[in-house]
N, C-alpha and C. Protein backbone atom coordinates (compact mmCIF):
# COMPACT_ATOMS: atom_id res chain seq x y z
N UNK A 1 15.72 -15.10 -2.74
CA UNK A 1 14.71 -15.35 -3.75
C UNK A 1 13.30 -15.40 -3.15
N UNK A 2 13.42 -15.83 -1.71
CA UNK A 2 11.99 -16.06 -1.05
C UNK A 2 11.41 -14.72 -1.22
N UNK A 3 12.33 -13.66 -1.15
CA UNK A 3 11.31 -12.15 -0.81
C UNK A 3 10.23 -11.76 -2.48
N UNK A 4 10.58 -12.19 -3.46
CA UNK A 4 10.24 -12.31 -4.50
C UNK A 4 8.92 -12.97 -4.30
N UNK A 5 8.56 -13.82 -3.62
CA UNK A 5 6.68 -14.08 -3.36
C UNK A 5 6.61 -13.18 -2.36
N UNK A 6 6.94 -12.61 -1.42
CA UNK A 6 6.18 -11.33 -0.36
C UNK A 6 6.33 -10.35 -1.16
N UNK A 7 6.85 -10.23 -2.49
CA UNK A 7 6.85 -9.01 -3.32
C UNK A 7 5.62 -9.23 -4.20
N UNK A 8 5.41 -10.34 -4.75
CA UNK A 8 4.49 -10.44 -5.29
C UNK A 8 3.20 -10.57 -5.14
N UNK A 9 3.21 -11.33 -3.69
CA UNK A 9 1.87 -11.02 -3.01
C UNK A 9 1.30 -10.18 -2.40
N UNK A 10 2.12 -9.10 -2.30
CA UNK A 10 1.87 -7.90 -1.92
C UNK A 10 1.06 -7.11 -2.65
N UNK A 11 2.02 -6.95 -4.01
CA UNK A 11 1.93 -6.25 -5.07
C UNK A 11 0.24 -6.71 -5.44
N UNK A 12 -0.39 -8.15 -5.56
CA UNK A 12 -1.34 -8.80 -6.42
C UNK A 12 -2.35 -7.95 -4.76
N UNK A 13 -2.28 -8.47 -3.74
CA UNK A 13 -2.87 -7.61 -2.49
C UNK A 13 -3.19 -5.97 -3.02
N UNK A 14 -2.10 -5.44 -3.21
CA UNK A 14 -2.42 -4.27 -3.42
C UNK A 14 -2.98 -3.80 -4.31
N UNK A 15 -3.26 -4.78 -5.90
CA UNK A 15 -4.22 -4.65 -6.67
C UNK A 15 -5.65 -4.46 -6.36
N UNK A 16 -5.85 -5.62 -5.39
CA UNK A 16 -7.18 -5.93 -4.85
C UNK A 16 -7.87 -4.68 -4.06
N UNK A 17 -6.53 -4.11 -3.17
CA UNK A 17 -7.26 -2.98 -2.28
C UNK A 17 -7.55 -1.83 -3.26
N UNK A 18 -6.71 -1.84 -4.52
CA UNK A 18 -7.15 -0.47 -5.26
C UNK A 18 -8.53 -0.29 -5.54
N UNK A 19 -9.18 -1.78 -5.83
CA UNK A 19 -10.15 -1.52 -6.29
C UNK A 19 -11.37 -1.86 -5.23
N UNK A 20 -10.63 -2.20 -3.66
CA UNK A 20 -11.89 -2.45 -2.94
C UNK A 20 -11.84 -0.82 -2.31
N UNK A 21 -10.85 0.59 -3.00
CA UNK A 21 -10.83 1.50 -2.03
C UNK A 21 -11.56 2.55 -2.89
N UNK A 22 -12.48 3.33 -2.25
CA UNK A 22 -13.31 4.14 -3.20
C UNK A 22 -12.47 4.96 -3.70
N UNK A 23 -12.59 6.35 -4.88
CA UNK A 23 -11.77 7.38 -5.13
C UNK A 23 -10.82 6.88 -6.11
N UNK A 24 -11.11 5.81 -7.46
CA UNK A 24 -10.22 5.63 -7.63
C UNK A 24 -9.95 6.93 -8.77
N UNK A 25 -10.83 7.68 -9.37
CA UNK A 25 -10.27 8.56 -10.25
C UNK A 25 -9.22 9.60 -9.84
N UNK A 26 -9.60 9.77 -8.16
CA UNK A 26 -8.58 10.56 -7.61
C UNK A 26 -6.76 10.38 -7.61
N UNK A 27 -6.97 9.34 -7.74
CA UNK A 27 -5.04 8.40 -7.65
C UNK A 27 -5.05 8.03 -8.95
N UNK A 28 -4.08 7.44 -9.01
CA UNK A 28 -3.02 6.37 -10.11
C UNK A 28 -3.59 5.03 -10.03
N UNK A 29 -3.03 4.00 -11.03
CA UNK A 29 -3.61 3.11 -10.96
C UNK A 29 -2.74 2.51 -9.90
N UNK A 30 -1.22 2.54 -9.83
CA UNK A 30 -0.71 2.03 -9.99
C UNK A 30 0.25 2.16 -7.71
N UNK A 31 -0.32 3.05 -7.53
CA UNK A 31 -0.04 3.85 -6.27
C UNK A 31 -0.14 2.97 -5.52
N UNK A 32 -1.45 2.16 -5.19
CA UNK A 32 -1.60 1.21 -3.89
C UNK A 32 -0.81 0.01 -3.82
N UNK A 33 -0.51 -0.62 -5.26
CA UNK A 33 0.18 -1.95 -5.35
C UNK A 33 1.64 -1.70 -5.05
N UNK A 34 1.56 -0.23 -5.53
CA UNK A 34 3.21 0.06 -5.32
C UNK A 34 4.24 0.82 -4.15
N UNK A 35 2.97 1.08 -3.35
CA UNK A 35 3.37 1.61 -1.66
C UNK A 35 3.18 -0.07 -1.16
N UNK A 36 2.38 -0.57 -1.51
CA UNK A 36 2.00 -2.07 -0.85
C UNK A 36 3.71 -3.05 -0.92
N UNK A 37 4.13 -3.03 -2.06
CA UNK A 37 4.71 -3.86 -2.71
C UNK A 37 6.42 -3.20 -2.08
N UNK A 38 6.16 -1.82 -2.04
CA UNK A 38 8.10 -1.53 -1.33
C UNK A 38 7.86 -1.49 0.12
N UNK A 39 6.72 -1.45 0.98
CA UNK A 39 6.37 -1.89 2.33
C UNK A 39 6.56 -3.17 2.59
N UNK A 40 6.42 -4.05 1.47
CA UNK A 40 6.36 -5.29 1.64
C UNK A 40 8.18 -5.72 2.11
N UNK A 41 8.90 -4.91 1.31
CA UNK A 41 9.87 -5.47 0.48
C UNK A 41 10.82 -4.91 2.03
N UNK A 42 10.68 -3.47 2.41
CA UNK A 42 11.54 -2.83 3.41
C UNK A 42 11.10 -3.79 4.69
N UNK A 43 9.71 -4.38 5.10
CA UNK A 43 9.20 -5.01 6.10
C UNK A 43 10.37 -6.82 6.25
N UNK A 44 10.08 -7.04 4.74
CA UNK A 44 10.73 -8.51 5.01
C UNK A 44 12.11 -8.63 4.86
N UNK A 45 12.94 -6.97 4.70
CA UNK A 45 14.40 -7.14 4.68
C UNK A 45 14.75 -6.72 5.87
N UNK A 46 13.94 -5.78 6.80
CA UNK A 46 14.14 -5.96 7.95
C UNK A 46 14.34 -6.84 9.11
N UNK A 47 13.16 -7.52 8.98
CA UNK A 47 12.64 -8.32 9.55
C UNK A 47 14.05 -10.02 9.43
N UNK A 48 14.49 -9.92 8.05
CA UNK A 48 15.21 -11.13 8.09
C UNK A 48 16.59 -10.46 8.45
N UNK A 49 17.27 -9.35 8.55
CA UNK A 49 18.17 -8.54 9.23
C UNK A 49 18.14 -8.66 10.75
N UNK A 50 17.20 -8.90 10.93
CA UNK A 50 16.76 -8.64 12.76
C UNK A 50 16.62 -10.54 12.73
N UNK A 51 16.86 -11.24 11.55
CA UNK A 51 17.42 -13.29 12.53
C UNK A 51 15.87 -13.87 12.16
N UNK A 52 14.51 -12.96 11.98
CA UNK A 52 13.74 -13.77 11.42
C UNK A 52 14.16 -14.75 10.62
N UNK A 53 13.61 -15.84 10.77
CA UNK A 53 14.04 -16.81 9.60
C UNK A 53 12.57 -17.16 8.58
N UNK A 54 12.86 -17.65 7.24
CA UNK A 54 12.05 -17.51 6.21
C UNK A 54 11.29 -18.55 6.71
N UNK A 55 11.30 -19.61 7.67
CA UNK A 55 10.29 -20.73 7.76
C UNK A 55 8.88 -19.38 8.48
N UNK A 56 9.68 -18.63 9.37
CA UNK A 56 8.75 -18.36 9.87
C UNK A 56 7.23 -17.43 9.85
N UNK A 57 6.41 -17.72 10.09
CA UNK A 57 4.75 -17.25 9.32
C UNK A 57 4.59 -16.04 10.03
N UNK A 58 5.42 -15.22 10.83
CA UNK A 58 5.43 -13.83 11.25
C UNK A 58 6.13 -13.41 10.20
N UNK A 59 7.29 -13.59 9.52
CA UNK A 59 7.72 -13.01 8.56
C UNK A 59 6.83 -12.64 7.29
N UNK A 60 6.17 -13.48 7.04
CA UNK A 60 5.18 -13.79 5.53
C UNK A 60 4.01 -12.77 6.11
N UNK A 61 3.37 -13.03 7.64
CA UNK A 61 1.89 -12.19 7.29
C UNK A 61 2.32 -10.64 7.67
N UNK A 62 3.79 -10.17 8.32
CA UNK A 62 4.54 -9.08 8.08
C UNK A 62 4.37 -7.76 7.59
N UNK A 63 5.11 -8.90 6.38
CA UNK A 63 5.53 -8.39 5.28
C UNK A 63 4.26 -8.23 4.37
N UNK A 64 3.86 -9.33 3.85
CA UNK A 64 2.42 -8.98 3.19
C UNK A 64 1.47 -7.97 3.65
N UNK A 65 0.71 -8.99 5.13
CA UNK A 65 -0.58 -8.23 5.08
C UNK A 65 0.11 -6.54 5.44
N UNK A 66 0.65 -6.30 6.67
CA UNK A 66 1.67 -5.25 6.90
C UNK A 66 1.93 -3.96 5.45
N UNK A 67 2.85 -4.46 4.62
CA UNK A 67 2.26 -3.91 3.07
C UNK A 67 1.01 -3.71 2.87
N UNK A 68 0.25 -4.74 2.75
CA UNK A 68 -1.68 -4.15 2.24
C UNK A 68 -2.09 -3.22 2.63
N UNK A 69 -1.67 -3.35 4.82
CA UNK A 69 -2.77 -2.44 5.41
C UNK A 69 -1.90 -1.15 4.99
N UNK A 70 -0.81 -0.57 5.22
CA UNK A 70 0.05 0.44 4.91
C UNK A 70 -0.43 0.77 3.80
N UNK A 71 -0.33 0.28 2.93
CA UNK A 71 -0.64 0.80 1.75
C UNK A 71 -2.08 1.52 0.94
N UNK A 72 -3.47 0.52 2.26
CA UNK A 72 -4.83 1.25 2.28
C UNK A 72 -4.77 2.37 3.13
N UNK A 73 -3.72 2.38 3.91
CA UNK A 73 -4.08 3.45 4.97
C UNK A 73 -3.55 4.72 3.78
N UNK A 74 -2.35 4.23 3.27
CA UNK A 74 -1.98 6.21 2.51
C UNK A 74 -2.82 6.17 1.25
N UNK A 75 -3.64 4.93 0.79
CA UNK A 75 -4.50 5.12 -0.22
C UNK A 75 -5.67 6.38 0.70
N UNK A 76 -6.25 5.86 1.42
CA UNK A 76 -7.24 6.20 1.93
C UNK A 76 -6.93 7.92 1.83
N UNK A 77 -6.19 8.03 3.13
CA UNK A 77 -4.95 9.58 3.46
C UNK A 77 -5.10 10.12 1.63
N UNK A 78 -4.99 9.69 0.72
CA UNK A 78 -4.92 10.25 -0.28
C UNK A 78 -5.75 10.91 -1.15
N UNK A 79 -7.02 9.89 -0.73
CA UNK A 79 -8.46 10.41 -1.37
C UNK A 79 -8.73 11.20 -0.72
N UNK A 80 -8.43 11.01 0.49
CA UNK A 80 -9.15 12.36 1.52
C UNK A 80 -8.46 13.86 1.62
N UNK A 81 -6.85 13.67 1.07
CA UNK A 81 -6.13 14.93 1.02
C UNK A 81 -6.94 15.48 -0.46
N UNK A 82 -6.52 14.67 -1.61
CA UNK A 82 -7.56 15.54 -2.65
C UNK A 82 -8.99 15.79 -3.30
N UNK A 83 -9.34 14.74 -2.01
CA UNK A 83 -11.15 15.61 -2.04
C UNK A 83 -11.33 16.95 -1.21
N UNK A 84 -10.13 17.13 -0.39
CA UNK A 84 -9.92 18.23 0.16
C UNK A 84 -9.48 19.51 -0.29
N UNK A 85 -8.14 19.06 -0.85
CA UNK A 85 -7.60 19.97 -1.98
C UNK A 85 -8.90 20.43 -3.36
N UNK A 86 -9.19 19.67 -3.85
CA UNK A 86 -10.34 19.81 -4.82
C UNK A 86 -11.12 21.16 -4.34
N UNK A 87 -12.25 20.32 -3.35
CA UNK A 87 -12.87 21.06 -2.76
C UNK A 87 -12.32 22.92 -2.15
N UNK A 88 -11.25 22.70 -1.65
CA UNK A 88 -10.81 24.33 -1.53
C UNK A 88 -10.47 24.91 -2.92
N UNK A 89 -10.15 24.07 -4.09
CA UNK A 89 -9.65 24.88 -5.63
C UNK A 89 -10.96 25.66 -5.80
N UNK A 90 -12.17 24.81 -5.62
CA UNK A 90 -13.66 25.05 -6.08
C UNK A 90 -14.26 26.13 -5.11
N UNK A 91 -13.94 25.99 -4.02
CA UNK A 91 -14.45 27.29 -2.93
C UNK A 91 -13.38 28.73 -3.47
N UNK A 92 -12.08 28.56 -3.96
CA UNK A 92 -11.98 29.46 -4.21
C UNK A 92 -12.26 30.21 -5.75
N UNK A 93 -12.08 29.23 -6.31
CA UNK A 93 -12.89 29.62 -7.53
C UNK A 93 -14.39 29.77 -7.86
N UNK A 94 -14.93 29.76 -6.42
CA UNK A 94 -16.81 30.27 -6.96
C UNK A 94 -17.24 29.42 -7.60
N UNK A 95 -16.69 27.55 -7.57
CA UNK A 95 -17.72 27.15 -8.37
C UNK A 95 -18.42 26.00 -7.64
């Protein structure tokens, strides 16, 4: 039941980065909370597979922050693949 708050704080994390990450017309709304939020989820089932125990505060900043940054990094990777993509539709279309 504990993974249910590193899911959720992830998820509410990954709200926050959507909107601290520029490009949002380029993505979904819904993309950063939700790479954030199954990073979160694969990080802290690992992690308690491998004898972590739930007292411990390597597990929690993990799983969370671990999720956030993952999840700004392929936000980021994403704006930059389709300002790219964009940009070559428009070079080849002459406009």
């Amino acid at each position: 039941m504990y993974i249910l708050l590193a899911l959720i704080g992830a998820c509410a994390l990954g709200i926050g980065a959507h909107f601290l990450i520029g490009g949002r017309e380029l993505r979904g709304v819904v993309v950063t909370p939700a790479i954030a939020t199954a990073v979160a989820g694969a990080v802290y089932a690992a992690l308690q597979w491998a004898g972590v125990g739930q007292d411990s505060i390597w597990l929690w900043l993990a799983s969370i922050l671990g999720g956030v940054a993952v999840a700004a990094v392929a936000t980021v990777a994403i704006v930059v693949l389709r300002r790219r993509s964009d940009a070559d539709k428009r070079a080849a279309l002459g406009i």
